[in-house]
C-alpha atoms as a PDB file:
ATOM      1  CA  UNK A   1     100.967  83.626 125.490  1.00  0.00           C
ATOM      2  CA  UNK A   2     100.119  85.992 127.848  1.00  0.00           C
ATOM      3  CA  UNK A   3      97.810  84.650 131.121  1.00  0.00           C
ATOM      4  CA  UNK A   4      94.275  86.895 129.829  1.00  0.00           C
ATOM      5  CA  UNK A   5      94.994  84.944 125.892  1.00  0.00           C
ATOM      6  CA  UNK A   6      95.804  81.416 128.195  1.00  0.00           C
ATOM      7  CA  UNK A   7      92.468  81.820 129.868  1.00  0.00           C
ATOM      8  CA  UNK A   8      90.466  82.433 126.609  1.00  0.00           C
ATOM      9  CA  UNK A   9      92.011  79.327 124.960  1.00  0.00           C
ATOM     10  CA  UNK A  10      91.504  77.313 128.303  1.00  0.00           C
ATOM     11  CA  UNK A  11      87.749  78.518 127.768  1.00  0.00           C
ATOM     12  CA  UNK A  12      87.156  77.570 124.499  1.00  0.00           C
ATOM     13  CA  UNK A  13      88.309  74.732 124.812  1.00  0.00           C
ATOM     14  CA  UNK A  14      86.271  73.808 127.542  1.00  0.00           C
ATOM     15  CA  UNK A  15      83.540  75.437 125.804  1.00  0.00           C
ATOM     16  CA  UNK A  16      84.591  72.765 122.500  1.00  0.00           C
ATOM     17  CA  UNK A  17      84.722  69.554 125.105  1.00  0.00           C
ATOM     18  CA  UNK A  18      81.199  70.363 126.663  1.00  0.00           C
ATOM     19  CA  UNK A  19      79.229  72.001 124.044  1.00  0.00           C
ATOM     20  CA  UNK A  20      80.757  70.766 120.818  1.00  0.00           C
ATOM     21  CA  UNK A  21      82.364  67.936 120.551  1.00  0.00           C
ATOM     22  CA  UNK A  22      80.169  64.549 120.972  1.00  0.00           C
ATOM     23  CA  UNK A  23      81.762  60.986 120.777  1.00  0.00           C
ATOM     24  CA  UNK A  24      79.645  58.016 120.575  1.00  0.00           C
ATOM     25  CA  UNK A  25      79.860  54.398 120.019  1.00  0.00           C
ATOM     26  CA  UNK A  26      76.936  54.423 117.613  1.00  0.00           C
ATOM     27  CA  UNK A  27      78.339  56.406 114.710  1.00  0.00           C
ATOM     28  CA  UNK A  28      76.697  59.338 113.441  1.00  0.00           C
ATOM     29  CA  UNK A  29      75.684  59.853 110.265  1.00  0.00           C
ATOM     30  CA  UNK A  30      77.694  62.921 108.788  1.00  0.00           C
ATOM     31  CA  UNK A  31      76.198  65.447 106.290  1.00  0.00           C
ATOM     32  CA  UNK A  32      78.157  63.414 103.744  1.00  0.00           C
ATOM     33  CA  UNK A  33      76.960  59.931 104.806  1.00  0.00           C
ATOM     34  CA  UNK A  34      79.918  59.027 105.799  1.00  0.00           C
ATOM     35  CA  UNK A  35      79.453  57.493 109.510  1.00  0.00           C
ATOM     36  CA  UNK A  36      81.833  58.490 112.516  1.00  0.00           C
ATOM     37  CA  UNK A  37      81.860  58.035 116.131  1.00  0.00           C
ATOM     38  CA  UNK A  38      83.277  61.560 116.331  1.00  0.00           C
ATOM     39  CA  UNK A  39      80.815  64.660 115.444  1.00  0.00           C
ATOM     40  CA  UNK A  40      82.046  67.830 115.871  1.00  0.00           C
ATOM     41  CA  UNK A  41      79.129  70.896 116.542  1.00  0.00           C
ATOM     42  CA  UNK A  42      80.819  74.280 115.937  1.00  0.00           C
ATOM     43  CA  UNK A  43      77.339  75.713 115.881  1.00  0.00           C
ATOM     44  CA  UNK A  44      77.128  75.627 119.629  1.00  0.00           C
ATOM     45  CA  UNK A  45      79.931  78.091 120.131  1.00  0.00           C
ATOM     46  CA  UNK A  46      79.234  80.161 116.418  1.00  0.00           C
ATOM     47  CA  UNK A  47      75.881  80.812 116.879  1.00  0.00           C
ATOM     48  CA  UNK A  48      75.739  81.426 120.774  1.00  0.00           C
ATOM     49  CA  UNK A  49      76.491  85.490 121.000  1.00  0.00           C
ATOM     50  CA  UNK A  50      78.689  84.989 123.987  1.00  0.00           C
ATOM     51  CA  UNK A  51      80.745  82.210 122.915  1.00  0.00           C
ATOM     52  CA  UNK A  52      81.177  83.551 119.153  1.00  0.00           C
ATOM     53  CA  UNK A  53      81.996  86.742 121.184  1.00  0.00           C
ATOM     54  CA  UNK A  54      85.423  85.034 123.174  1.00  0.00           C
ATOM     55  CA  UNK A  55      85.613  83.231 120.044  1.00  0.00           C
ATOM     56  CA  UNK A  56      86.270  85.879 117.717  1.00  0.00           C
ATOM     57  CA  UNK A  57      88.191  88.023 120.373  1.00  0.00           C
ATOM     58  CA  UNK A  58      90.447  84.873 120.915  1.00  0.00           C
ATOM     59  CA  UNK A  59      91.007  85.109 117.071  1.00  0.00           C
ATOM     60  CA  UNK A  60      91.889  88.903 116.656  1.00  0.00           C
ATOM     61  CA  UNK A  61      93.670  89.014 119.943  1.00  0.00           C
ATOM     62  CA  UNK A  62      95.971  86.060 119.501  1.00  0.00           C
ATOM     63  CA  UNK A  63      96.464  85.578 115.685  1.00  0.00           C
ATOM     64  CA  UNK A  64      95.465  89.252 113.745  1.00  0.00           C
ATOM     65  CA  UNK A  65      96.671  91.599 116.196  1.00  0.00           C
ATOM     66  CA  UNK A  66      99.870  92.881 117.094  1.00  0.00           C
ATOM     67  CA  UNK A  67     101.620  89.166 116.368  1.00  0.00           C
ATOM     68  CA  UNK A  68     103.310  89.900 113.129  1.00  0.00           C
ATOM     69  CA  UNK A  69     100.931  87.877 111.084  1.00  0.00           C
ATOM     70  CA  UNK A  70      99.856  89.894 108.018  1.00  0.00           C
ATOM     71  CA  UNK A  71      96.337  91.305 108.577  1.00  0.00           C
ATOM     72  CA  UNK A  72      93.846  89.086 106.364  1.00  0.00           C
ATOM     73  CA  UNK A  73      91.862  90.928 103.415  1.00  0.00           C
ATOM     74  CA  UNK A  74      88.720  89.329 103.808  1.00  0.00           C
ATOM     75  CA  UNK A  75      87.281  86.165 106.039  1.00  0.00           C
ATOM     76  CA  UNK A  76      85.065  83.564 104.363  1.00  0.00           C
ATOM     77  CA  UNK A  77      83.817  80.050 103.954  1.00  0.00           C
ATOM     78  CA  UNK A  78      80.477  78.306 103.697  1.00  0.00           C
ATOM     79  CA  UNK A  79      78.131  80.668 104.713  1.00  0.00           C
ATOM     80  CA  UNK A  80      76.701  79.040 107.754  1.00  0.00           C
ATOM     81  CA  UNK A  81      79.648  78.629 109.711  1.00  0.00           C
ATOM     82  CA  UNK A  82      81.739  82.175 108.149  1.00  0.00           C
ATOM     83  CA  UNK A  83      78.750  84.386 108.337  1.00  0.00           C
ATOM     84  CA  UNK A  84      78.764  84.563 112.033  1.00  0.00           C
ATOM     85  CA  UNK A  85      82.584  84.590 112.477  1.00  0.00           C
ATOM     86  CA  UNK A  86      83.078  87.218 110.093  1.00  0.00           C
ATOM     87  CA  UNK A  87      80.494  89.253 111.684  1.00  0.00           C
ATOM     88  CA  UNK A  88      82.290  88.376 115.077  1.00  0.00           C
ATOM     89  CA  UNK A  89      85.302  89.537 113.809  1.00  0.00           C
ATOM     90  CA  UNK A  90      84.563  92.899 112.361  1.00  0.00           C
ATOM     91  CA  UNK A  91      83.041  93.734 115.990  1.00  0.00           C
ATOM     92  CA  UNK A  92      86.053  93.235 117.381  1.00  0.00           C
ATOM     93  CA  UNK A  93      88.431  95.016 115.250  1.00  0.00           C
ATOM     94  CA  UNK A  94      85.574  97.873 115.388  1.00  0.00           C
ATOM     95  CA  UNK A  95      86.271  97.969 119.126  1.00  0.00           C
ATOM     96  CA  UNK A  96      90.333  98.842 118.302  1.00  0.00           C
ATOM     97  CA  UNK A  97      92.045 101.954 118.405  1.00  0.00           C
ATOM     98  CA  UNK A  98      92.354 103.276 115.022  1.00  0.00           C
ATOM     99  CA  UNK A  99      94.733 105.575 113.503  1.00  0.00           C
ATOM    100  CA  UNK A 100      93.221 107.901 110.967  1.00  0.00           C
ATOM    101  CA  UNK A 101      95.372 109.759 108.304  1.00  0.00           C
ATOM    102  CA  UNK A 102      93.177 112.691 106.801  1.00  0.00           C
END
């Protein structure tokens, strides 16, 4: 990994211990019901510009770029948490060099 990709991860994860991850010994009560003393909030980095922006960058960079890993056809999910990924990512690979065959 090279030391520009280290020091994204190193920031999101900081970014995941400070702003999304919450531990507590009264257990929350999950969308589900289900209680846990464990409640990850990916909103705070999804829905923040700047942190989806390293997010997403992170993502292209690291795993869809020139790493050998075949280049997904579409992103998705529930569409509160893919909406603003997807849209993350598609700015980034919009800021790549393109090749154009006419």
């Amino acid at each position: 990994m090279l030391k520009k990709e280290l020091s994204m991860k190193q920031e999101l994860l900081e970014l995941i211990r400070t702003h999304v991850y919450r531990y507590s010994e009264q257990p929350f009560t999950l969308a589900s019901g289900r209680k846990s003393r464990h409640y990850f909030n990916c909103k705070e980095i999804t829905l923040v510009p700047d942190r989806l922006e390293l997010l997403c960058k992170f993502i292209v960079e690291q795993h869809l770029g020139e790493s050998g890993i075949l280049l997904p056809h579409a992103f998705g999910g529930l569409t509160m948490g893919a909406d603003p990924i997807c849209y993350g990512i598609s700015l980034e690979f919009r800021k790549q060099i393109k090749t154009y065959i006419p």
